[in-house]
C-alpha atoms as a PDB file:
ATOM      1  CA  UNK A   1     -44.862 -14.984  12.308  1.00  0.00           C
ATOM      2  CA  UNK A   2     -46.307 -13.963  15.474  1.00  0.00           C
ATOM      3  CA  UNK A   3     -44.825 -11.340  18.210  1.00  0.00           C
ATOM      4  CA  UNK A   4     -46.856 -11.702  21.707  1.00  0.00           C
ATOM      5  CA  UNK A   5     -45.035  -9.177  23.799  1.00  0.00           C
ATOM      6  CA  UNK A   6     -44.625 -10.448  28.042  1.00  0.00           C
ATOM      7  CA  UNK A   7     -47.755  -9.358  29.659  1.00  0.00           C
ATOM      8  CA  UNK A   8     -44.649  -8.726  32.643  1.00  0.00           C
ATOM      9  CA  UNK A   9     -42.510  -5.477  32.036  1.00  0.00           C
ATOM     10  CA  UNK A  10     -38.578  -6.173  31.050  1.00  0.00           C
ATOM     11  CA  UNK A  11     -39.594 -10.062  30.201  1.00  0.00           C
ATOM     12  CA  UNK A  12     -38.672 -11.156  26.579  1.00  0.00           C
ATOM     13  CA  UNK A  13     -41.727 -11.403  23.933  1.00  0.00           C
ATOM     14  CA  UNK A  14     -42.108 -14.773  22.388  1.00  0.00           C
ATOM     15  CA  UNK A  15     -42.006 -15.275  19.104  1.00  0.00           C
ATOM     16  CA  UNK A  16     -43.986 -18.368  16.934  1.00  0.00           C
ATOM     17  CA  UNK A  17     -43.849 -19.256  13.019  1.00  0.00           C
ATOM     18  CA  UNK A  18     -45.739 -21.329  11.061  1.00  0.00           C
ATOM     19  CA  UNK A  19     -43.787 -22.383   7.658  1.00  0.00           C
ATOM     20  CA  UNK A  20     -44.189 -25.012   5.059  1.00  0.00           C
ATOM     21  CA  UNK A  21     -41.120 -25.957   2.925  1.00  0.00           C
ATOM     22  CA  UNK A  22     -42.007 -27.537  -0.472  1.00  0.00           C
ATOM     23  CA  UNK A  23     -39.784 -29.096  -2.346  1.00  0.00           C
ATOM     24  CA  UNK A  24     -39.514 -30.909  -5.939  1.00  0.00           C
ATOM     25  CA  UNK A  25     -36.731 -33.001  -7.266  1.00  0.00           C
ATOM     26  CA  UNK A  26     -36.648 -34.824 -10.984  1.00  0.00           C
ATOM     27  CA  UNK A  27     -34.451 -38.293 -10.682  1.00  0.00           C
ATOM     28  CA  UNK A  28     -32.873 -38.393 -14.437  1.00  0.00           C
ATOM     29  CA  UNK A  29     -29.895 -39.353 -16.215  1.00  0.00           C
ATOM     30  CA  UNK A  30     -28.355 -36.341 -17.962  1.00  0.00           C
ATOM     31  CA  UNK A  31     -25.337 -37.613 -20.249  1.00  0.00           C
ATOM     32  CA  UNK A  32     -22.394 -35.568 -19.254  1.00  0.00           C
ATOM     33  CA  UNK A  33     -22.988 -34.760 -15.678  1.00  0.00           C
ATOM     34  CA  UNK A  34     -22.110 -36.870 -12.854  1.00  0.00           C
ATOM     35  CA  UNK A  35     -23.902 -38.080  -9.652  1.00  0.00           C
ATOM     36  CA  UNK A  36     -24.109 -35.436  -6.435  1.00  0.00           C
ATOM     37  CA  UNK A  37     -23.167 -38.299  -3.943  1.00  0.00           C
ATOM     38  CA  UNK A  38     -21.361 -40.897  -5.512  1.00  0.00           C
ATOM     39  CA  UNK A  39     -19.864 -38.850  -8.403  1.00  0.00           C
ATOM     40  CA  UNK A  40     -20.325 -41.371 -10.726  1.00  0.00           C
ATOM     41  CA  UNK A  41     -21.069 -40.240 -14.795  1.00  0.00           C
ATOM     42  CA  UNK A  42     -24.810 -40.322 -15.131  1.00  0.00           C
ATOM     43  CA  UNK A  43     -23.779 -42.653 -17.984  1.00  0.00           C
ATOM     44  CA  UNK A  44     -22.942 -45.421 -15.880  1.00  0.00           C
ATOM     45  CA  UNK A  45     -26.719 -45.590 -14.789  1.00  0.00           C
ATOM     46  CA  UNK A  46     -27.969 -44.252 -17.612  1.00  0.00           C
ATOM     47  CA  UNK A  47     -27.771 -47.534 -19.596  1.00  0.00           C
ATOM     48  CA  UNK A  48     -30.662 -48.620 -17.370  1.00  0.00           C
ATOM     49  CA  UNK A  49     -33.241 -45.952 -18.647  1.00  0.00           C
ATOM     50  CA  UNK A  50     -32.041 -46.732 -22.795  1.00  0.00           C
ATOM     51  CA  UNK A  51     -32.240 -50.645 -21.589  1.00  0.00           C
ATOM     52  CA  UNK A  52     -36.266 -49.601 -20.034  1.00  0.00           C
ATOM     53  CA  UNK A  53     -35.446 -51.020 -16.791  1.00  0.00           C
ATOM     54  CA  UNK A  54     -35.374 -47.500 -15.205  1.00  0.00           C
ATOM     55  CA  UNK A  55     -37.168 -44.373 -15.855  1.00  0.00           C
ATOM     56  CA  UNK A  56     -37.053 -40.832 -14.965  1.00  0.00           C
ATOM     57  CA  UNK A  57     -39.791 -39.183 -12.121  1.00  0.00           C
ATOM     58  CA  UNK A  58     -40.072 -36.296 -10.145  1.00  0.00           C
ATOM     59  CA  UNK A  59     -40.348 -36.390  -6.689  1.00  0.00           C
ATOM     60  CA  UNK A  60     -42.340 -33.930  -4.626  1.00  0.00           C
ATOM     61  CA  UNK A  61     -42.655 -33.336  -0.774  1.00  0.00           C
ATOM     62  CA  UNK A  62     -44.011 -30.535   1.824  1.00  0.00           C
ATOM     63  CA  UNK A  63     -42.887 -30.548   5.344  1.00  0.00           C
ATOM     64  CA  UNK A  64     -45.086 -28.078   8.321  1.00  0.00           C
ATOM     65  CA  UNK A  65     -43.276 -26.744  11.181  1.00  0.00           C
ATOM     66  CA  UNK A  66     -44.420 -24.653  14.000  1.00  0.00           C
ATOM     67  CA  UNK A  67     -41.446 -23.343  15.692  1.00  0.00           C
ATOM     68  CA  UNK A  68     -41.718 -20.971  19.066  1.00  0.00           C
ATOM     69  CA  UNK A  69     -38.939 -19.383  20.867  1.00  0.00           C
ATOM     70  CA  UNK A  70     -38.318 -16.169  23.796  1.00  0.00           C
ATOM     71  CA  UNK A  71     -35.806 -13.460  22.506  1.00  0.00           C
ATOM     72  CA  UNK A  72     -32.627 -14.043  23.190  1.00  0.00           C
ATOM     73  CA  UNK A  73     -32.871 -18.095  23.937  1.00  0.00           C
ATOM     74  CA  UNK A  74     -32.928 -19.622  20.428  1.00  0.00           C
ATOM     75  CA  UNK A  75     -31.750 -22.794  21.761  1.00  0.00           C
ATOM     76  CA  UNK A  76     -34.650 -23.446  24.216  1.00  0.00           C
ATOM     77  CA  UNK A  77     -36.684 -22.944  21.129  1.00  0.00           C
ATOM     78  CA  UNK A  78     -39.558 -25.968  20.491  1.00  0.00           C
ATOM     79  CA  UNK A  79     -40.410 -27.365  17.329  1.00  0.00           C
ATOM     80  CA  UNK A  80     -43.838 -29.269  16.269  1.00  0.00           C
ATOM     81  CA  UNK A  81     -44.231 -31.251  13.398  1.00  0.00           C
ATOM     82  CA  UNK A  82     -47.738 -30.194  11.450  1.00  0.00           C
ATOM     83  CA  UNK A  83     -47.266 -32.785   8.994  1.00  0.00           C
ATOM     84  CA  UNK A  84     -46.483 -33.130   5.818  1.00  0.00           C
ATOM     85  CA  UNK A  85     -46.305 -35.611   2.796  1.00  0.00           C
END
């Protein structure tokens, strides 16, 4: 986070941040539990990891953002993408 004050008296300062959100996620069938979007059981897709045509894996992902903004106008704020995988 970076404060760079106006170089004109009684302007706002400007404000930028850098920030990477990581994430991890492990696709599975747990018996008992249910689905998040469809609430199906887990059992109902489970039979495809005891039959071997699916199998469990985690997924990982990062995502960069540079966001800058001026006190007090949040919405005129801009947003750059720095990557991510």
């Amino acid at each position: 986070m970076t404060v760079t004050p106006s170089q004109v008296p009684g302007e706002a300062p400007q404000f930028s941040m850098d920030y990477t959100l990581q994430v991890e996620d492990r696709y599975n069938f747990d018996p008992g539990k249910s689905d998040i979007a469809t609430n199906q059981p887990d059992a109902v897709n489970g039979r495809f990891e005891t039959t071997g045509l699916a199998h469990q894996y985690t997924n990982f992902g990062t995502l960069d953002r540079d966001v800058t903004w001026t006190q007090g106008d949040i919405q005129g704020s801009t947003t750059s993408s720095g990557g991510g995988r």
